[in-house]
N, C-alpha and C. Protein backbone atom coordinates (compact mmCIF):
# COMPACT_ATOMS: atom_id res chain seq x y z
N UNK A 1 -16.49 -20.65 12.85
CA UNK A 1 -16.01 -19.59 13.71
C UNK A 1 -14.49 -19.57 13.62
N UNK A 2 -14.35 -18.60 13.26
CA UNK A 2 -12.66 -18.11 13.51
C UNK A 2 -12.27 -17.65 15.31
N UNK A 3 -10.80 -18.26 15.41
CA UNK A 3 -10.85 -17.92 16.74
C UNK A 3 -9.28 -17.83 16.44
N UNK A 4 -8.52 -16.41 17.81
CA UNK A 4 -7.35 -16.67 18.11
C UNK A 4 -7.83 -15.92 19.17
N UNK A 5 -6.37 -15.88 19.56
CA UNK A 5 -5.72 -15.77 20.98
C UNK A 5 -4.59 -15.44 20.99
N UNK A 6 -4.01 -14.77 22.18
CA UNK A 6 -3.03 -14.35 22.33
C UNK A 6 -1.60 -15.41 22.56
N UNK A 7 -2.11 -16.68 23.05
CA UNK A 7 -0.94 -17.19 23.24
C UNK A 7 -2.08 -18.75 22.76
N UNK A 8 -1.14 -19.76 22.43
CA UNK A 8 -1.81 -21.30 21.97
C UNK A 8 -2.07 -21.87 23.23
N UNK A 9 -1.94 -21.54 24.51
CA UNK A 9 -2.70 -22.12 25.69
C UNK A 9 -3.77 -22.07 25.76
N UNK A 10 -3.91 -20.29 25.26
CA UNK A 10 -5.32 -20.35 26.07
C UNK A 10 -6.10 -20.14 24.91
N UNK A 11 -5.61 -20.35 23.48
CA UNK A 11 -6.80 -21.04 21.90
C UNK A 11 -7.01 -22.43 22.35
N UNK A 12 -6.08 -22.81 22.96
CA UNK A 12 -6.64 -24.56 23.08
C UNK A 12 -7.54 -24.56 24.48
N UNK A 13 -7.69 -23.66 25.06
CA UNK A 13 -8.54 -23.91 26.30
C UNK A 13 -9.82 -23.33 26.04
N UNK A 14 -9.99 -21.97 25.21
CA UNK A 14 -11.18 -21.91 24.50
C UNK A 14 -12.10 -22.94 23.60
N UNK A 15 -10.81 -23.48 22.92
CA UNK A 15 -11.50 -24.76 22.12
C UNK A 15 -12.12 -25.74 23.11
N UNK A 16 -11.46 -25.73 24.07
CA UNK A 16 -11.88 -27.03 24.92
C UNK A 16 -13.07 -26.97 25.29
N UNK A 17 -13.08 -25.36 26.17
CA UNK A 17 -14.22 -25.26 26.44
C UNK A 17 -15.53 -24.99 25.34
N UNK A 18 -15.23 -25.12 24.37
CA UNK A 18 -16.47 -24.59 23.34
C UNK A 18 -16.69 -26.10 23.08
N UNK A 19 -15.67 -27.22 22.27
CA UNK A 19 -16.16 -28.57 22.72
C UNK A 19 -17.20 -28.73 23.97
N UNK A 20 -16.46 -28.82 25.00
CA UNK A 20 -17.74 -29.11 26.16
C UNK A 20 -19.19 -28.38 26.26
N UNK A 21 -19.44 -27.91 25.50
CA UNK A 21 -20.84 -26.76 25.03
C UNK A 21 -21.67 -27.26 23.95
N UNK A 22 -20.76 -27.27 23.25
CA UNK A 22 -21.50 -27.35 21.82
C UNK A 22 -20.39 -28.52 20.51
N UNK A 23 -22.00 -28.97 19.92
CA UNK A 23 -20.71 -29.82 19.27
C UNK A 23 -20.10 -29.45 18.28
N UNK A 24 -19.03 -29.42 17.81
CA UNK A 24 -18.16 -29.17 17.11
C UNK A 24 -16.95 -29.57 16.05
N UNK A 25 -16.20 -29.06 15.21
CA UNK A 25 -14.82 -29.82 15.01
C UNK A 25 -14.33 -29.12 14.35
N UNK A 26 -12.81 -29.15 15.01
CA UNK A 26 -11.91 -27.98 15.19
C UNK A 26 -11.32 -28.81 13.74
N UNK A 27 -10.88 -27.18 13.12
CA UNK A 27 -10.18 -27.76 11.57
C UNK A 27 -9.05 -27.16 11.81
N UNK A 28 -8.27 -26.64 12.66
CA UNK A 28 -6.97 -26.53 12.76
C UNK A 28 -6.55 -24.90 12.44
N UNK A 29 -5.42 -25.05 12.39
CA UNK A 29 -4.84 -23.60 11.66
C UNK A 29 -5.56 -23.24 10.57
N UNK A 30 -5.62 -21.49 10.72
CA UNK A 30 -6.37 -21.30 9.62
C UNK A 30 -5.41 -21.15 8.11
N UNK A 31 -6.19 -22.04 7.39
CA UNK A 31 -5.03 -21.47 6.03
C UNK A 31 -6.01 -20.41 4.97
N UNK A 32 -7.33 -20.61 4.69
CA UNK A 32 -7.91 -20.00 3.95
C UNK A 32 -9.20 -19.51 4.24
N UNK A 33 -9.69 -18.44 4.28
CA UNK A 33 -10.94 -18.33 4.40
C UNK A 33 -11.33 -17.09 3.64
N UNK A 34 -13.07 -17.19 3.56
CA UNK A 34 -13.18 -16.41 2.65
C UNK A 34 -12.72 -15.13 1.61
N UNK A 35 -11.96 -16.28 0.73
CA UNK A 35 -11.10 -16.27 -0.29
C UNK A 35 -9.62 -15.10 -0.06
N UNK A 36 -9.61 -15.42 1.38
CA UNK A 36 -8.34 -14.81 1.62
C UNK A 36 -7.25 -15.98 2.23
N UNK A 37 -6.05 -15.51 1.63
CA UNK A 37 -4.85 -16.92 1.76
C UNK A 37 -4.23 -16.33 3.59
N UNK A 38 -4.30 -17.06 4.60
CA UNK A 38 -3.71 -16.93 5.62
C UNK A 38 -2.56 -17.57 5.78
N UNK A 39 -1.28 -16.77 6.11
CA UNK A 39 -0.01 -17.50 5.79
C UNK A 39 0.18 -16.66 7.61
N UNK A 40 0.79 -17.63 8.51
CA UNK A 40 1.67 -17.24 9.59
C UNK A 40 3.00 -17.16 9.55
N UNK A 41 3.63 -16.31 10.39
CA UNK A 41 4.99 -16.03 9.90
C UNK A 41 5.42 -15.46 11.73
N UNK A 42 6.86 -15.55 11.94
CA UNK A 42 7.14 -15.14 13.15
C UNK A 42 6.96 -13.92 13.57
N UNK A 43 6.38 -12.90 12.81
CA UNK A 43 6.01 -10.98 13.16
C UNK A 43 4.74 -11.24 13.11
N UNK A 44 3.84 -12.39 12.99
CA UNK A 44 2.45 -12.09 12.73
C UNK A 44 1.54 -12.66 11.79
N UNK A 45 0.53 -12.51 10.87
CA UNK A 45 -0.14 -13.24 10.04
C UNK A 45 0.10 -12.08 8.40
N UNK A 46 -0.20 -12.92 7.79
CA UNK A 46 0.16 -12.34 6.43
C UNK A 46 -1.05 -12.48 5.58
N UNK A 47 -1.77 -11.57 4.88
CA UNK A 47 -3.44 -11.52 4.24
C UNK A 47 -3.24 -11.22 2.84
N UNK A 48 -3.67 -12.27 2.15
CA UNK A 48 -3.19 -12.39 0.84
C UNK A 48 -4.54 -12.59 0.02
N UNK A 49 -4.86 -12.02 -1.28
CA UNK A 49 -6.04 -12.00 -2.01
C UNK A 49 -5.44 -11.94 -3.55
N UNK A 50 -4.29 -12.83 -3.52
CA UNK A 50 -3.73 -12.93 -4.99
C UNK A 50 -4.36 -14.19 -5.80
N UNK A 51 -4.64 -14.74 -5.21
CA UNK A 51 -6.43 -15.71 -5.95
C UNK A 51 -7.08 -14.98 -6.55
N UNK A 52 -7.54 -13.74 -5.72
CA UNK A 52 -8.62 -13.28 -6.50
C UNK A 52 -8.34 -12.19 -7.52
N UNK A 53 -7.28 -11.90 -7.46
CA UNK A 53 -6.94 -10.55 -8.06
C UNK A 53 -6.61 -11.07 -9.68
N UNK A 54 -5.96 -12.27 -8.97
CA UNK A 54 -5.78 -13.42 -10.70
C UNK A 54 -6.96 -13.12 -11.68
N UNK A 55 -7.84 -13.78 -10.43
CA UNK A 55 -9.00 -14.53 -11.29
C UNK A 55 -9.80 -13.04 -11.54
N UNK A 56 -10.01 -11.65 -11.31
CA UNK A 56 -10.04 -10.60 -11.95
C UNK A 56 -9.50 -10.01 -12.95
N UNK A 57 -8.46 -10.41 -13.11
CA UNK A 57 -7.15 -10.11 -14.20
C UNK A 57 -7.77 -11.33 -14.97
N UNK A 58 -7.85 -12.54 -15.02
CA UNK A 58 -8.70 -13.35 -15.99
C UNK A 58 -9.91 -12.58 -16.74
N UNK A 59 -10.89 -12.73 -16.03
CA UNK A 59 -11.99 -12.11 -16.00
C UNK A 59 -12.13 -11.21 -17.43
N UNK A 60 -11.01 -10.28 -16.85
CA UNK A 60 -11.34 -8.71 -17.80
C UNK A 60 -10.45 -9.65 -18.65
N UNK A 61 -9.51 -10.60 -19.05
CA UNK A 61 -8.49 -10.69 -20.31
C UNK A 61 -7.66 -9.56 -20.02
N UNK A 62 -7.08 -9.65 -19.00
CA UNK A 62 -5.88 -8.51 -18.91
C UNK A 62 -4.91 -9.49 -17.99
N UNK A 63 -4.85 -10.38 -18.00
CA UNK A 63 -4.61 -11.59 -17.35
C UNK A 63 -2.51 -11.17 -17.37
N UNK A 64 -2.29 -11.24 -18.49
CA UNK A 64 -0.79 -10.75 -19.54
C UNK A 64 -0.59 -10.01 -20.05
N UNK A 65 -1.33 -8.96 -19.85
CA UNK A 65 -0.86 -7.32 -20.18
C UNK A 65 -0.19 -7.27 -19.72
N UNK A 66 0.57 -5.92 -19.85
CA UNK A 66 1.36 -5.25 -19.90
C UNK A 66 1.56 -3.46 -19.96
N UNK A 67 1.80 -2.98 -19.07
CA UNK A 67 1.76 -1.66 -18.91
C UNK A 67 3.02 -1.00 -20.06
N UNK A 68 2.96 -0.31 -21.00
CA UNK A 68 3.83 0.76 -21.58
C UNK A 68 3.96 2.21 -21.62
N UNK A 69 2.86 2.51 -20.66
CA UNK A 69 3.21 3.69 -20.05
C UNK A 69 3.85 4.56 -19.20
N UNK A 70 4.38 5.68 -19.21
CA UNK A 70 5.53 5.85 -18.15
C UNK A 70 4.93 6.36 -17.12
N UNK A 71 5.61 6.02 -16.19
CA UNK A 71 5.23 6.66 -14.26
C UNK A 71 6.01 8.05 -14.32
N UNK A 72 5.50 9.27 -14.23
CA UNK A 72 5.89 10.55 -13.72
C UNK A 72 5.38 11.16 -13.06
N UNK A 73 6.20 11.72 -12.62
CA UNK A 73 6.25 12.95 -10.94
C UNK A 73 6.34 14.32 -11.88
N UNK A 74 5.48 15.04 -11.13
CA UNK A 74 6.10 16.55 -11.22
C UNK A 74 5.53 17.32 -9.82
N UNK A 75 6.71 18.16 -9.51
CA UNK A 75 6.78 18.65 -8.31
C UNK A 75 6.85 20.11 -8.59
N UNK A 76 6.33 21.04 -7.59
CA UNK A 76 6.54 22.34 -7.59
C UNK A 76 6.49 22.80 -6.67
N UNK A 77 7.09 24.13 -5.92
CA UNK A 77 6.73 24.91 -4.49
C UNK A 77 6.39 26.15 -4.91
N UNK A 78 5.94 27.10 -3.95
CA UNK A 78 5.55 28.25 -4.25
C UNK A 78 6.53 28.65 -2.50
N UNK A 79 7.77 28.92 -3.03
CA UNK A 79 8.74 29.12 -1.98
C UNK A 79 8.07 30.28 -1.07
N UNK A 80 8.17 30.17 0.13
CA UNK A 80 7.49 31.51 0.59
C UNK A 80 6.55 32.40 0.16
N UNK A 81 5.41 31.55 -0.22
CA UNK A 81 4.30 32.17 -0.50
C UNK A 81 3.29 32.70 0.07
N UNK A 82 3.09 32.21 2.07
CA UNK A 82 2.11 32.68 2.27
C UNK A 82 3.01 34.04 2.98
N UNK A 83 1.85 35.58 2.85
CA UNK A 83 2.67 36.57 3.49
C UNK A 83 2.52 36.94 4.75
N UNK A 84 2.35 36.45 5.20
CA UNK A 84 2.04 36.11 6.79
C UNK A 84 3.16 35.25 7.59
N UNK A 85 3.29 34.29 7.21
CA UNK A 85 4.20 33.09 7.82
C UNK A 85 4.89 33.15 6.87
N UNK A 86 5.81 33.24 5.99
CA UNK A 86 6.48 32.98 4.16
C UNK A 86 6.81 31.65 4.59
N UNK A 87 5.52 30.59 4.77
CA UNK A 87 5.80 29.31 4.59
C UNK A 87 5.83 28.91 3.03
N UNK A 88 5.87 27.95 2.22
CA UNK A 88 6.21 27.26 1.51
C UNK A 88 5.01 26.07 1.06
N UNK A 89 4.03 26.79 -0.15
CA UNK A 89 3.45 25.55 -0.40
C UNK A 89 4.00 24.68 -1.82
N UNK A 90 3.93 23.90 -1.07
CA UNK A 90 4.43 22.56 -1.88
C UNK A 90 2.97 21.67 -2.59
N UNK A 91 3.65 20.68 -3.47
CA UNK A 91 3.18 19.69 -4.31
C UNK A 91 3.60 18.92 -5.55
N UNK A 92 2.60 17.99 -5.53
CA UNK A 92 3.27 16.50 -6.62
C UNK A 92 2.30 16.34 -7.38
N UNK A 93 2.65 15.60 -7.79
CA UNK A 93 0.88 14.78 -8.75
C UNK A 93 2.19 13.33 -9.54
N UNK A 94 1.37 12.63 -9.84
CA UNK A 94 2.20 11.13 -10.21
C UNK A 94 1.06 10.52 -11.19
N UNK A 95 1.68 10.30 -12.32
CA UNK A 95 0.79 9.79 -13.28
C UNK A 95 1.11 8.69 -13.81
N UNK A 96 0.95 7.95 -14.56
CA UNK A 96 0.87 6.59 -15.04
C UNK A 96 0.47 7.11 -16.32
N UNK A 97 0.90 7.21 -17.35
CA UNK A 97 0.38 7.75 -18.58
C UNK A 97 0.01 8.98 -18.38
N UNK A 98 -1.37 8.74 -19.05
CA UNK A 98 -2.41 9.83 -18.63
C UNK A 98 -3.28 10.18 -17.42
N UNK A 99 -3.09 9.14 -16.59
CA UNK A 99 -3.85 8.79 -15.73
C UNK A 99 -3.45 9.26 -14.55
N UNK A 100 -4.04 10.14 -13.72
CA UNK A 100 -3.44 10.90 -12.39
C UNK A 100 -3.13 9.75 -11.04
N UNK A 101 -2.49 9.02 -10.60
CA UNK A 101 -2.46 8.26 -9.66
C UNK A 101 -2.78 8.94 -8.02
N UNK A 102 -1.96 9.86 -8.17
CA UNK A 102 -1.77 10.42 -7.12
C UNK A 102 -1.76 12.01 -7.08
N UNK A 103 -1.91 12.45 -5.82
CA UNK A 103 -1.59 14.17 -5.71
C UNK A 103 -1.61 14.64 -4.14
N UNK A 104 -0.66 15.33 -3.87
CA UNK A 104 -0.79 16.32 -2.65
C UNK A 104 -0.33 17.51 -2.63
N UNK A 105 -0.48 18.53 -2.33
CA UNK A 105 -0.82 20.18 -2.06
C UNK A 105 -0.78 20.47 -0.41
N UNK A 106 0.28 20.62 -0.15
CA UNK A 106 0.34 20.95 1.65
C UNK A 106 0.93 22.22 1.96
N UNK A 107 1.12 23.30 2.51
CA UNK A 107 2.06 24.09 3.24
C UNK A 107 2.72 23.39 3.85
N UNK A 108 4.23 23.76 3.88
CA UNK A 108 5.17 23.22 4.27
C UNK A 108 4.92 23.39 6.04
N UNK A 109 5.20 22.28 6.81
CA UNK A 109 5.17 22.81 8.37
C UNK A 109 6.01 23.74 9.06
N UNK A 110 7.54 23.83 8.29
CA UNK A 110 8.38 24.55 8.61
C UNK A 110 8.92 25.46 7.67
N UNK A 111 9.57 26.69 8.03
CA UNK A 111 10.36 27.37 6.98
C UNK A 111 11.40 26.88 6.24
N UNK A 112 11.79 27.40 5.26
CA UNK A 112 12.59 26.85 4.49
C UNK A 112 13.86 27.96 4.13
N UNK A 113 14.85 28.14 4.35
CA UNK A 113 15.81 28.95 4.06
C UNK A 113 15.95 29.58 2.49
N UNK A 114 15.67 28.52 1.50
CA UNK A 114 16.11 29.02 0.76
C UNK A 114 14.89 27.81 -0.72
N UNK A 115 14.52 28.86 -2.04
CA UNK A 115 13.76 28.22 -2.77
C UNK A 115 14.43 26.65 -2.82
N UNK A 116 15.73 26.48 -2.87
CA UNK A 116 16.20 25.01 -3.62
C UNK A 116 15.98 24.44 -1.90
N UNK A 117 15.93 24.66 -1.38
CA UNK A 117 15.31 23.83 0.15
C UNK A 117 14.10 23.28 0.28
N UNK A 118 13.85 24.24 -0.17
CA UNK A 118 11.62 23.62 -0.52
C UNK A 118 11.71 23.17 -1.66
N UNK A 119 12.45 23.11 -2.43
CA UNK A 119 12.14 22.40 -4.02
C UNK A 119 12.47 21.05 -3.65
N UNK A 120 13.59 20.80 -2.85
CA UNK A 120 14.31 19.47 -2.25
C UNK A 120 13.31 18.70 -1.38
N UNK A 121 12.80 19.35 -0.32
CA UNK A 121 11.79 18.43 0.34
C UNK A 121 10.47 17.77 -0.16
N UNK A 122 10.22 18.75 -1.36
CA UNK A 122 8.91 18.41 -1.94
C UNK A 122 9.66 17.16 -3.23
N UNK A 123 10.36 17.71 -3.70
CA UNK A 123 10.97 16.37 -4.49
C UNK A 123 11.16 15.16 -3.85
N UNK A 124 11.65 15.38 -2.90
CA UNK A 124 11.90 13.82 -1.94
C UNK A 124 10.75 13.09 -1.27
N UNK A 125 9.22 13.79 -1.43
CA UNK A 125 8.05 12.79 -0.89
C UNK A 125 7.99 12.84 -2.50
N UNK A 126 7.81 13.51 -3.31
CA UNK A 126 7.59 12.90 -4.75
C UNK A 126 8.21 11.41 -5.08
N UNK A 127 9.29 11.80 -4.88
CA UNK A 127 10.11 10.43 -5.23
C UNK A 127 9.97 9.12 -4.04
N UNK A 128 9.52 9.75 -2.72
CA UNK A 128 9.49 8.47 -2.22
C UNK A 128 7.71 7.73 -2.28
N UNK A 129 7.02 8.32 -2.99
CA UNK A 129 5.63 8.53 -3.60
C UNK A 129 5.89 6.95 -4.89
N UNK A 130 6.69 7.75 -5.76
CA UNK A 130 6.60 7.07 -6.77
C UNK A 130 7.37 5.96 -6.69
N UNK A 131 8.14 5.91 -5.84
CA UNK A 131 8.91 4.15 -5.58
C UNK A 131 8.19 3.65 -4.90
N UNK A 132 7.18 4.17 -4.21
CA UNK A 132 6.31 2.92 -3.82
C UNK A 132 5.03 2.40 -4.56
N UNK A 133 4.87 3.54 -5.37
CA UNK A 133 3.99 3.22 -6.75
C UNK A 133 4.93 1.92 -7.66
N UNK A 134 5.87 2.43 -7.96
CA UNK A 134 6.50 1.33 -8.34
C UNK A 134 6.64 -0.26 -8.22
N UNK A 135 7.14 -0.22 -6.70
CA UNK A 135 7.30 -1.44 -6.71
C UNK A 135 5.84 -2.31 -6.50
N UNK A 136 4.66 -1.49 -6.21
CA UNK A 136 3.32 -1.75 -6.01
C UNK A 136 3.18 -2.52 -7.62
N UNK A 137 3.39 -1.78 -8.65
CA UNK A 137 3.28 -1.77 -9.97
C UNK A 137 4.28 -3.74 -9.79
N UNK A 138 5.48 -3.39 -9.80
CA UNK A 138 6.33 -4.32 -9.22
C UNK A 138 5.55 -5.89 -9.15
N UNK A 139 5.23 -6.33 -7.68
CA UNK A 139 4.35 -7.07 -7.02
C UNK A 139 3.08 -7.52 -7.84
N UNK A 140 2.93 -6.33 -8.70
CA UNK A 140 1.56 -6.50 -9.80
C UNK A 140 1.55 -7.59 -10.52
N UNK A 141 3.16 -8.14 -10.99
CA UNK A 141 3.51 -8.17 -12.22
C UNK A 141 3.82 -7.21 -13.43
N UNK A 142 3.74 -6.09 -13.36
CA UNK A 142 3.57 -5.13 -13.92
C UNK A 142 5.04 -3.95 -14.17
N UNK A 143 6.04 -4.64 -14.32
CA UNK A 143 7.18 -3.48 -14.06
C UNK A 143 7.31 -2.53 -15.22
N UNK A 144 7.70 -1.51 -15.05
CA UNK A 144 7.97 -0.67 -15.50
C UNK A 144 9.45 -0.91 -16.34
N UNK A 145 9.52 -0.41 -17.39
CA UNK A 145 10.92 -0.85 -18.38
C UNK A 145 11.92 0.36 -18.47
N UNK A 146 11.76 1.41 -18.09
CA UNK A 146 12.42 2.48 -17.53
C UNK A 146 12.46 2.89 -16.45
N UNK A 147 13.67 3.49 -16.53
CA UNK A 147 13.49 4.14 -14.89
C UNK A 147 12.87 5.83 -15.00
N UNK A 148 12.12 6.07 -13.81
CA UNK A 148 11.19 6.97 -13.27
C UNK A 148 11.66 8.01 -13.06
């Protein structure tokens, strides 16, 4: 049984009382459990599955690959397109090679003064899209050898 609590008084008074019930033995802080790494830290607990992601990357022999494909964005608006509201639909798409990672297609919530206004907002979730693809890529092991 996994157990916490809000404060270590009252985990150790649960324990106590679950001792006096049933028999038991407490193994302490949790560090690992099913096959997830538990690391505590002063904001909270930290959930880690880089064991397994290894031993998947083993698995397939992709263990030391290496990505040489490039990460791109392309963005477009349709500035004041609907004729009703002349809101602004926007969109991205983010690829990895050939491979579509990502995509969104929204009407803009607000008007936009002018086409390079909506071209700007939709560029700027593009780009903040693909830096977090990135550094995801990043964390992978996996960096990218150009910039995006």
């Amino acid at each position: 049984i996994v157990l916490t609590a809000s404060s270590d008084r009252l985990l150790q008074q649960i324990i106590a009382s679950l001792h006096r019930e049933f028999s038991m033995t407490d193994l302490g802080a949790l560090n690992y459990f099913l096959g997830i790494l538990v690391t505590r830290g002063s904001s909270g607990m930290f959930l880690s599955q880089r064991k397994y992601a290894m031993e998947i990357l083993k698995r397939a022999h992709m263990l030391f690959s290496s990505t040489t494909d490039p990460l791109i964005a392309y963005s477009d608006v349709d500035c004041a397109g609907c004729p009703t509201t002349r809101r602004s639909t926007k969109g991205y798409c983010v690829f990895l090679g050939n491979n579509l990672l990502l995509w969104s297609s929204k009407r803009q919530p607000t008007l936009s003064r002018s086409s390079a206004e909506a071209e700007y907002h939709d560029v700027a979730n593009a780009v903040v899209e693909t830096c977090w693809i990135r550094n995801l890529l990043r964390e992978l092991h996996t960096p990218l050898s150009s910039a995006t």
